[in-house]
PDB file of N, CA and C in Angstrom:
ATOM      1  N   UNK A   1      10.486  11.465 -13.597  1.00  0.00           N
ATOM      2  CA  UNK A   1       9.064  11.334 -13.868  1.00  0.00           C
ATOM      3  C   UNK A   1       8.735   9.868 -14.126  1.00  0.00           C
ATOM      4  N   UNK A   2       7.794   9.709 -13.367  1.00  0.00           N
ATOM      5  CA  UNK A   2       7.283   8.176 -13.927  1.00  0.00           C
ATOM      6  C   UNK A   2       6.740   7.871 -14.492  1.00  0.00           C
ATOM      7  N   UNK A   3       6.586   7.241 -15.560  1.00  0.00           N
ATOM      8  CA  UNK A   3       5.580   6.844 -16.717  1.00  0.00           C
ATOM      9  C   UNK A   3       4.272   6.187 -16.169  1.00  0.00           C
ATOM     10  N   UNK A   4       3.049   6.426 -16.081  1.00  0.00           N
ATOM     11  CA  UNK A   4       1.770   5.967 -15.736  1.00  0.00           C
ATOM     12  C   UNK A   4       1.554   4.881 -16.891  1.00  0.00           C
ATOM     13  N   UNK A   5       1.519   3.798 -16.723  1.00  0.00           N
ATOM     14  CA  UNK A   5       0.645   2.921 -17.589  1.00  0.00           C
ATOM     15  C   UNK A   5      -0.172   2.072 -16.782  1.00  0.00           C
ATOM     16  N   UNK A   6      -0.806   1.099 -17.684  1.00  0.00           N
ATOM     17  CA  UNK A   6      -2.078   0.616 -17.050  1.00  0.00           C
ATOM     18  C   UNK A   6      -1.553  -0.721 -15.676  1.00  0.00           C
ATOM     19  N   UNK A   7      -0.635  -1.452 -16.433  1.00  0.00           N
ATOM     20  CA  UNK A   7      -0.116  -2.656 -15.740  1.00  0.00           C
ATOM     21  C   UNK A   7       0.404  -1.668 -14.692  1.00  0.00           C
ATOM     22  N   UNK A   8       1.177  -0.861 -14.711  1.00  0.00           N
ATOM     23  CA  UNK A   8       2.055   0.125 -13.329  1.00  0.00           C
ATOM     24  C   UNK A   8       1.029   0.127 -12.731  1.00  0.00           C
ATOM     25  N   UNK A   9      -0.433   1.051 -13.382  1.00  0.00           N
ATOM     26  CA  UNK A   9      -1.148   1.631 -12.085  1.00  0.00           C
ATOM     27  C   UNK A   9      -2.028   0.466 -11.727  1.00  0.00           C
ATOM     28  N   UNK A  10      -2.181  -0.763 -12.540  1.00  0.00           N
ATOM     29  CA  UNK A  10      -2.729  -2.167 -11.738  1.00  0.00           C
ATOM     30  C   UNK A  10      -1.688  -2.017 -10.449  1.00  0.00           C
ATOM     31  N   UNK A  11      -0.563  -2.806 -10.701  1.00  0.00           N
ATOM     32  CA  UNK A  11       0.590  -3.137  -9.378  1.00  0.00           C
ATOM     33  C   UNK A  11       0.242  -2.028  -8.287  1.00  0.00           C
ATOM     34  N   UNK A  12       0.141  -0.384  -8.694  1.00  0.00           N
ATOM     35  CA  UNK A  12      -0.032   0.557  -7.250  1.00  0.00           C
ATOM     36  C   UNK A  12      -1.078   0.328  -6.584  1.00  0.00           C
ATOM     37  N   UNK A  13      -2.262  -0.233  -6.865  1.00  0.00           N
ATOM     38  CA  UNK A  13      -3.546  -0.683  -6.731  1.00  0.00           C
ATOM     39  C   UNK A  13      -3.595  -1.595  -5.630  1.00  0.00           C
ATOM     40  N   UNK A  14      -2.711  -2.677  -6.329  1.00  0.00           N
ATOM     41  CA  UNK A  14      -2.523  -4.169  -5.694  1.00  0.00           C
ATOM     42  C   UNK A  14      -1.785  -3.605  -4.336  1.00  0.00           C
ATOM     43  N   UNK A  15      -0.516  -2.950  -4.496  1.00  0.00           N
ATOM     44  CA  UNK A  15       0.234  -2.393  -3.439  1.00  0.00           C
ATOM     45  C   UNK A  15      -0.506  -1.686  -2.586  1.00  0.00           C
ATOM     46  N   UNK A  16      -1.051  -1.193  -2.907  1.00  0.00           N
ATOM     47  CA  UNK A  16      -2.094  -0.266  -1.466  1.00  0.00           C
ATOM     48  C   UNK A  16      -2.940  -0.896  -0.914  1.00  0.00           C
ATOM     49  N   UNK A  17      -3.673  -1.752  -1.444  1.00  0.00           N
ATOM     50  CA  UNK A  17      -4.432  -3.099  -1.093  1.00  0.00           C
ATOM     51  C   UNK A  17      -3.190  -3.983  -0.422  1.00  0.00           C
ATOM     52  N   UNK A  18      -1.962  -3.984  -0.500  1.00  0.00           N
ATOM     53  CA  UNK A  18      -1.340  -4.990   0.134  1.00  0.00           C
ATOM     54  C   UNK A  18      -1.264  -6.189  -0.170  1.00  0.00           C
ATOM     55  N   UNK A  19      -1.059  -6.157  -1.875  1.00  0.00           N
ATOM     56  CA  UNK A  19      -0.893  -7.621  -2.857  1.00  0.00           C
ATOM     57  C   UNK A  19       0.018  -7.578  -3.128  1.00  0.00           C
ATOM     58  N   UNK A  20       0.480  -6.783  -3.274  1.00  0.00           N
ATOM     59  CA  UNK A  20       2.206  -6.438  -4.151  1.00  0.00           C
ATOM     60  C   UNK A  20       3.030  -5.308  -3.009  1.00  0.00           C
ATOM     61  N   UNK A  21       4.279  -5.978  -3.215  1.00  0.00           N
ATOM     62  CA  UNK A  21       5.258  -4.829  -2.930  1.00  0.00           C
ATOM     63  C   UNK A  21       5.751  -3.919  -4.288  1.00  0.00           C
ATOM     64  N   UNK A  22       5.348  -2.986  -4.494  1.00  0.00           N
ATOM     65  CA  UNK A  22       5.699  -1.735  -5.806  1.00  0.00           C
ATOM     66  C   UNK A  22       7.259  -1.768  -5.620  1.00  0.00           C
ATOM     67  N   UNK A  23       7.801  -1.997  -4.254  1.00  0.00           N
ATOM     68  CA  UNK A  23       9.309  -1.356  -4.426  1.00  0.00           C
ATOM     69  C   UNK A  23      10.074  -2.386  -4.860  1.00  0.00           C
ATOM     70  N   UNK A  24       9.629  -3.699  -5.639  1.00  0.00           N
ATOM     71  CA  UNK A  24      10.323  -4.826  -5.967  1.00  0.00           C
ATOM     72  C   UNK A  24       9.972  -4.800  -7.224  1.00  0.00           C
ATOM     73  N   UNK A  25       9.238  -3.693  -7.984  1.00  0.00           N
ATOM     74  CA  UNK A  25       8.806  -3.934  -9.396  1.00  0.00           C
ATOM     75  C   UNK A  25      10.047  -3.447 -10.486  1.00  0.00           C
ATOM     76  N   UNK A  26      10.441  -3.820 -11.419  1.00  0.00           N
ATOM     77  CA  UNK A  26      11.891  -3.563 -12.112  1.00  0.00           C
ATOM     78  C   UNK A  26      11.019  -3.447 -13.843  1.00  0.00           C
ATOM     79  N   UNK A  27      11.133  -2.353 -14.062  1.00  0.00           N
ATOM     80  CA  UNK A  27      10.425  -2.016 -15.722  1.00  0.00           C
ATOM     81  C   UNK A  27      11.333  -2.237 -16.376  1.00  0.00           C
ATOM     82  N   UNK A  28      11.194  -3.173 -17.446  1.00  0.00           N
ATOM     83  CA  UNK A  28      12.120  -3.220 -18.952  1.00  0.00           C
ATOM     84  C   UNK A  28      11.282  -2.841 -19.871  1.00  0.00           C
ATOM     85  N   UNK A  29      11.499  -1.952 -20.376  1.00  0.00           N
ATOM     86  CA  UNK A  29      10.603  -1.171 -21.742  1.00  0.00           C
ATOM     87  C   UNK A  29      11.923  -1.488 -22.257  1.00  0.00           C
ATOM     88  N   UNK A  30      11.185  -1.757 -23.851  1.00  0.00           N
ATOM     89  CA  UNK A  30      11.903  -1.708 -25.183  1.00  0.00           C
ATOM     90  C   UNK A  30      11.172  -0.851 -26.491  1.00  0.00           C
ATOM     91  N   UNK A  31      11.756  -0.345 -27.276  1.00  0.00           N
ATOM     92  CA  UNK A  31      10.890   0.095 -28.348  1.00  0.00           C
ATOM     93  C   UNK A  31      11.190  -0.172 -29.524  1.00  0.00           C
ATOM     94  N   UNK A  32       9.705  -0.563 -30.089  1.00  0.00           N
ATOM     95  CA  UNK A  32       9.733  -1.535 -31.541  1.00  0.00           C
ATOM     96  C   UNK A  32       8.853  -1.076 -32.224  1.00  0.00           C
ATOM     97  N   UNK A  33       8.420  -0.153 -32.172  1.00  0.00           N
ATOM     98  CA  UNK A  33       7.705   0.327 -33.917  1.00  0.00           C
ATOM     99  C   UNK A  33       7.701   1.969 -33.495  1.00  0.00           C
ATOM    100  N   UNK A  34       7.725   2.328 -34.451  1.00  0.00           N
ATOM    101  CA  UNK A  34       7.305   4.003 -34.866  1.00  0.00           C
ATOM    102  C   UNK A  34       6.280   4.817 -34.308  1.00  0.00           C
ATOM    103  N   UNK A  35       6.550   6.322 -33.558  1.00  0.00           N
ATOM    104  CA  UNK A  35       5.366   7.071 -32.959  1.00  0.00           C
ATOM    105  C   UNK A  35       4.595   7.654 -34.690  1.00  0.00           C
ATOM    106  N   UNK A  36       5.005   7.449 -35.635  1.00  0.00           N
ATOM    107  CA  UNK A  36       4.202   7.814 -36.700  1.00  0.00           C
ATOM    108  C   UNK A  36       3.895   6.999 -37.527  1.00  0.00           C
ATOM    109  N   UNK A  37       3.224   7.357 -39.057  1.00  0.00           N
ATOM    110  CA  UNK A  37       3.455   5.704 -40.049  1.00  0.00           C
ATOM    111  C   UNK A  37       4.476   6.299 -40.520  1.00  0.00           C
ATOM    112  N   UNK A  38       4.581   5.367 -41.780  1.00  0.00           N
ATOM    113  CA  UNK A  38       5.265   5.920 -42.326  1.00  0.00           C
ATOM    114  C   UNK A  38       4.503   6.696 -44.072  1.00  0.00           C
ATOM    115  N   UNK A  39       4.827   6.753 -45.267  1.00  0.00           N
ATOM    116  CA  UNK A  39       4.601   6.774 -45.927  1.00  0.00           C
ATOM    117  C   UNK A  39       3.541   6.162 -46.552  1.00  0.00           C
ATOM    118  N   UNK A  40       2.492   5.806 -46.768  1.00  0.00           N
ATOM    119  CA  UNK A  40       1.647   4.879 -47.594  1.00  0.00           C
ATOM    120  C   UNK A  40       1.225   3.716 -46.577  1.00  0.00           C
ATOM    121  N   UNK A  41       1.567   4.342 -45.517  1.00  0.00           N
ATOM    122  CA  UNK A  41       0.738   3.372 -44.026  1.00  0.00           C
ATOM    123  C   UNK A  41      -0.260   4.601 -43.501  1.00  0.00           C
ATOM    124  N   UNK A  42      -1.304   4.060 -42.907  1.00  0.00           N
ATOM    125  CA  UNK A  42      -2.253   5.009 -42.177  1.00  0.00           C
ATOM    126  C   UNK A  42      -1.470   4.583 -40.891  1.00  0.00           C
ATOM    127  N   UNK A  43      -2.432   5.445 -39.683  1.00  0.00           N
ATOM    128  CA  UNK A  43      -2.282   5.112 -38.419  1.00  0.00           C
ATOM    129  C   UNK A  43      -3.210   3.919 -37.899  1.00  0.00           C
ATOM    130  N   UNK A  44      -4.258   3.340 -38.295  1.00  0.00           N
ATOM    131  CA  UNK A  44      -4.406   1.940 -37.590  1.00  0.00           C
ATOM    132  C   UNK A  44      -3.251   1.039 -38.215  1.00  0.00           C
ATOM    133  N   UNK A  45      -3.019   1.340 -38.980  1.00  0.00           N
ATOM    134  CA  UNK A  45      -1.705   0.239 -40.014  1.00  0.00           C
ATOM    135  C   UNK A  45      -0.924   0.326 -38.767  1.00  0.00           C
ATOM    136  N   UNK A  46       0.220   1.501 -38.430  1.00  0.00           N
ATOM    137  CA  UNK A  46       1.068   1.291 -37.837  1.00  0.00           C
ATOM    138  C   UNK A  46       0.595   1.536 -36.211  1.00  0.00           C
ATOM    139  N   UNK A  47      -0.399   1.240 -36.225  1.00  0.00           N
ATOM    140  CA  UNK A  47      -0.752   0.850 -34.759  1.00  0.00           C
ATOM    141  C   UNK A  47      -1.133  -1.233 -34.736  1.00  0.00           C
ATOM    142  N   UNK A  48      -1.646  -1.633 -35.480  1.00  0.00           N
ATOM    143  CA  UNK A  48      -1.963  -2.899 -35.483  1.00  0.00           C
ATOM    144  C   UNK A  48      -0.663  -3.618 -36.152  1.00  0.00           C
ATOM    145  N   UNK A  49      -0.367  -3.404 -37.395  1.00  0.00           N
ATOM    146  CA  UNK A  49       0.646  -3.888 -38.337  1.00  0.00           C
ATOM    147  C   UNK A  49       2.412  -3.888 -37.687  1.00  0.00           C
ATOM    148  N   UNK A  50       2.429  -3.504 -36.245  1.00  0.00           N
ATOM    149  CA  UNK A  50       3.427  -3.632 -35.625  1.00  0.00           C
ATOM    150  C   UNK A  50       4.490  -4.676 -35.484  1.00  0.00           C
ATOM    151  N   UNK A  51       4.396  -5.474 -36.021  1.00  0.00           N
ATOM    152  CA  UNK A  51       5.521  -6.579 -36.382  1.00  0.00           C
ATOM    153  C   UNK A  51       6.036  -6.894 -37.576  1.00  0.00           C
ATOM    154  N   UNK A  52       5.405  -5.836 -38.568  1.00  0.00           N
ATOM    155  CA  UNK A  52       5.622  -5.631 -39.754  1.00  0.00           C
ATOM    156  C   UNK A  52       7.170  -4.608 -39.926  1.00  0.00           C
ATOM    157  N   UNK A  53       7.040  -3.811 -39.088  1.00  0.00           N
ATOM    158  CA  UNK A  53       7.931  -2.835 -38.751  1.00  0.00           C
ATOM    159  C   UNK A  53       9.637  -2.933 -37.993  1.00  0.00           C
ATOM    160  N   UNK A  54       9.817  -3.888 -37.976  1.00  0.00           N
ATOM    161  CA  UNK A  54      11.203  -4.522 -38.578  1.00  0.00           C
ATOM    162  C   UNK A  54      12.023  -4.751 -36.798  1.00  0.00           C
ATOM    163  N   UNK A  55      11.367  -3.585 -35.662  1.00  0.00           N
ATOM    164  CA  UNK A  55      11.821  -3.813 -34.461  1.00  0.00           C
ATOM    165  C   UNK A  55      11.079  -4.475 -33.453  1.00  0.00           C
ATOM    166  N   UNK A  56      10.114  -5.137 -33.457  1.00  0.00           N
ATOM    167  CA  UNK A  56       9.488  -6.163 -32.822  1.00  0.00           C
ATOM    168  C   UNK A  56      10.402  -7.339 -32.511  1.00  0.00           C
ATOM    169  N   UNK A  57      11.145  -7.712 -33.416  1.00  0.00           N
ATOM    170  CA  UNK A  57      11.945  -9.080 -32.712  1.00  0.00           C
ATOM    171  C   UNK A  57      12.777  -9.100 -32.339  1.00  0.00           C
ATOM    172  N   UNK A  58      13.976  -7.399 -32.754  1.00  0.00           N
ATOM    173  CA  UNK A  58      14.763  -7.055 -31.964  1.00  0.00           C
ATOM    174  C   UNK A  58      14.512  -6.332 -30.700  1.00  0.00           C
ATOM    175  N   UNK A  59      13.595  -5.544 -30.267  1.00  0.00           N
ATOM    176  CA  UNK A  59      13.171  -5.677 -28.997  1.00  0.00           C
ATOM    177  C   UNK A  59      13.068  -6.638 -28.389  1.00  0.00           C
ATOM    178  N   UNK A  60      12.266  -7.577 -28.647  1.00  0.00           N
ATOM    179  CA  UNK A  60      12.069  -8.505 -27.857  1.00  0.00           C
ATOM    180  C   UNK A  60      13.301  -9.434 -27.191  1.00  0.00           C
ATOM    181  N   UNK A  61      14.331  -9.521 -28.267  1.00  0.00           N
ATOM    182  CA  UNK A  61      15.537 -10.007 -27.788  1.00  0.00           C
ATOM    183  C   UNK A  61      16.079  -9.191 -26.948  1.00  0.00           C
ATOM    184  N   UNK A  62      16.515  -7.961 -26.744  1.00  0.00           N
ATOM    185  CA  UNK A  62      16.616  -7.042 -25.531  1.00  0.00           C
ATOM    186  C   UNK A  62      15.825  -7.062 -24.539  1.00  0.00           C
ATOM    187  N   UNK A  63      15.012  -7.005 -24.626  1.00  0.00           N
ATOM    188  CA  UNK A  63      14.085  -7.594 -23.244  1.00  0.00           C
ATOM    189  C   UNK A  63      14.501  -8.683 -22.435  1.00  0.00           C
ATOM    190  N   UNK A  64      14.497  -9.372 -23.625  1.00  0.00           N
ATOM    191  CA  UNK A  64      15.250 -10.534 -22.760  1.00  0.00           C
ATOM    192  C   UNK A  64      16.988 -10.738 -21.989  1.00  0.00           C
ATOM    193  N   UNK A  65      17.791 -10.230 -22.897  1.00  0.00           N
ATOM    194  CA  UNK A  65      18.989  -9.739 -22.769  1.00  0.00           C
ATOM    195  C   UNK A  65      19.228  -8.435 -21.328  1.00  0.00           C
ATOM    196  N   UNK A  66      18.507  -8.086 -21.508  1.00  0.00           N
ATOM    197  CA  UNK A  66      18.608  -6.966 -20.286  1.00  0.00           C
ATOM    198  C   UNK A  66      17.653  -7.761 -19.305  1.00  0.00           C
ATOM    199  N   UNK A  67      16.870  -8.194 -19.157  1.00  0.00           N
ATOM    200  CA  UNK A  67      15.939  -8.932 -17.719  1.00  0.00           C
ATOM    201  C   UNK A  67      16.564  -9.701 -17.313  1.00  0.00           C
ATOM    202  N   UNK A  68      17.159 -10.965 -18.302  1.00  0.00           N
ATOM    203  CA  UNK A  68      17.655 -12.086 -17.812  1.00  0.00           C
ATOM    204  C   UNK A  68      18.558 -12.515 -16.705  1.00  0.00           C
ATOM    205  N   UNK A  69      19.831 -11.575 -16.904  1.00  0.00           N
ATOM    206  CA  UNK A  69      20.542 -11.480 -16.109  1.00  0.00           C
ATOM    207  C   UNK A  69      19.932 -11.321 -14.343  1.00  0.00           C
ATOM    208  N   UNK A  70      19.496 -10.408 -14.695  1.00  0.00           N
ATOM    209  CA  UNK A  70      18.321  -9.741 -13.245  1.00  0.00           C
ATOM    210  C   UNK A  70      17.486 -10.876 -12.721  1.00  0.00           C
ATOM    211  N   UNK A  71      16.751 -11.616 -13.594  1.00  0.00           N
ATOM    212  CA  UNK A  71      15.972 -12.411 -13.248  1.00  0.00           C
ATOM    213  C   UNK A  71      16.844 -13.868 -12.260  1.00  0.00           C
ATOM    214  N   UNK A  72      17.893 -14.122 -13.402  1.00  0.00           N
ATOM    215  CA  UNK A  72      18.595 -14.845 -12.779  1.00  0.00           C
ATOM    216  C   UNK A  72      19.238 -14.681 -11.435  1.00  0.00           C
ATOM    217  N   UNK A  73      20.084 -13.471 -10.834  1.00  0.00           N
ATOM    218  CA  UNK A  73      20.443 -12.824 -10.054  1.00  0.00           C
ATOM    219  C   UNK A  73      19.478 -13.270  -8.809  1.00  0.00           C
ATOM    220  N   UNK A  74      18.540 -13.000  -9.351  1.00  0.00           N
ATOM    221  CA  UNK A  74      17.754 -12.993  -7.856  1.00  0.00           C
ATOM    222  C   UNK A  74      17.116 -14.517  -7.804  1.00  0.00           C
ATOM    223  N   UNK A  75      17.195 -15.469  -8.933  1.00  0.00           N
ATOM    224  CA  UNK A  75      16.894 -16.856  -8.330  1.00  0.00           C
ATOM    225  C   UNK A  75      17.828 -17.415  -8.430  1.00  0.00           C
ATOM    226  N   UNK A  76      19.832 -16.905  -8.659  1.00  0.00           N
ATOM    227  CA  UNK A  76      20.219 -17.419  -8.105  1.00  0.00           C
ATOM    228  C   UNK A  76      20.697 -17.325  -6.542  1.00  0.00           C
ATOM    229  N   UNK A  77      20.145 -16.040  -5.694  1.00  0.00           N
ATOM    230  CA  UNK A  77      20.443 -15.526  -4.530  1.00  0.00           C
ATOM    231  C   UNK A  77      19.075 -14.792  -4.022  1.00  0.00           C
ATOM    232  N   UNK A  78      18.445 -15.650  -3.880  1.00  0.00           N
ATOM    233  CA  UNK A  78      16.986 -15.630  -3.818  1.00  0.00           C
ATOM    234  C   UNK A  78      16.857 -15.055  -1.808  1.00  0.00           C
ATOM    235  N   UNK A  79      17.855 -15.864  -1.082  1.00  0.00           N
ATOM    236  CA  UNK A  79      18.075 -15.614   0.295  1.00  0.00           C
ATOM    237  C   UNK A  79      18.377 -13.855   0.217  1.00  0.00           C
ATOM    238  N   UNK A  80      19.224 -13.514  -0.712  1.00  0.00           N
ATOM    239  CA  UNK A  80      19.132 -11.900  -0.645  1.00  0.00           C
ATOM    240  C   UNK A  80      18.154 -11.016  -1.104  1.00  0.00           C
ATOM    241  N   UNK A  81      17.381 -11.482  -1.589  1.00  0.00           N
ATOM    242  CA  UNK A  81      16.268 -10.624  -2.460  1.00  0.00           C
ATOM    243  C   UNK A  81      15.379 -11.317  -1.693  1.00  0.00           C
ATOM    244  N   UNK A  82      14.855 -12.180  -0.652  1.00  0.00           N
ATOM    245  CA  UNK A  82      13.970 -12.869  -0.166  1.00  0.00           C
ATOM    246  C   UNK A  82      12.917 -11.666   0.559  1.00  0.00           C
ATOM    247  N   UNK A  83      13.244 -10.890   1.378  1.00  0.00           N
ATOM    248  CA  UNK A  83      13.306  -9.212   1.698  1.00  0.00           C
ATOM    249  C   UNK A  83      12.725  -8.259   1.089  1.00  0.00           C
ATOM    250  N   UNK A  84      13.254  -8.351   0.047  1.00  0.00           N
ATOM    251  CA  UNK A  84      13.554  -6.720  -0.815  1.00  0.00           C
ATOM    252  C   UNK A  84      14.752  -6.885  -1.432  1.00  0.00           C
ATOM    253  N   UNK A  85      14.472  -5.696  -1.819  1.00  0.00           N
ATOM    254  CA  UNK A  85      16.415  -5.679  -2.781  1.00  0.00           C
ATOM    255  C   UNK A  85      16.936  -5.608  -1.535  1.00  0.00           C
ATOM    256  N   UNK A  86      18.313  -6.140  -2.343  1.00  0.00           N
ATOM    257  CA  UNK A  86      19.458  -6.011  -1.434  1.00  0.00           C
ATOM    258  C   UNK A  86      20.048  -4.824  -1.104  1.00  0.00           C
ATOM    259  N   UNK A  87      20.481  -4.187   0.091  1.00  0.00           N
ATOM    260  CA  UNK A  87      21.425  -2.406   0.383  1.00  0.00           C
ATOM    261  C   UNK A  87      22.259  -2.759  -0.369  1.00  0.00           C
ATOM    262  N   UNK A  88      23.141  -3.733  -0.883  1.00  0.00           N
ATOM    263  CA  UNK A  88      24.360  -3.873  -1.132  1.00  0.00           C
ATOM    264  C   UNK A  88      24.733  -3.530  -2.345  1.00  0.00           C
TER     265      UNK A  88
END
């Protein structure tokens, strides 16, 4: 199942219009705060107050940690990904 979000269904947009290739798009989701509050937080709290919540900066370092590599990969072999992904 694919997750619908807004930036995804921008890119399918662009892709059908013929701005983007969709089959070169690579999602890194990370997760950094809570689907609830907690205790003595409301819900705009732990909807806004999200960096308060202790996994915001460790996500973010995974994000980076897991993309990087990838990112690099393909500008350092840019002739193979020039295309599309590579079959290989």
């Amino acid at each position: 199942m694919r997750r619908k979000t807004g930036p995804h269904e921008a890119l399918l947009r662009a892709s059908r219009a013929v701005r983007v290739d969709i089959n070169r798009l690579a999602v890194v989701r990370a997760g950094s705060d809570f689907d609830r509050p907690y205790p003595g937080y409301s819900e705009v709290d732990n909807l806004l107050k999200y960096a308060d919540q202790g996994g915001f900066v460790p996500a973010l370092e995974n994000l980076y940690r897991a993309g990087n590599p990838l990112v690099q990969a393909i500008l350092g072999n840019w002739k193979a990904w020039e295309q599309g992904v590579p079959q290989n």
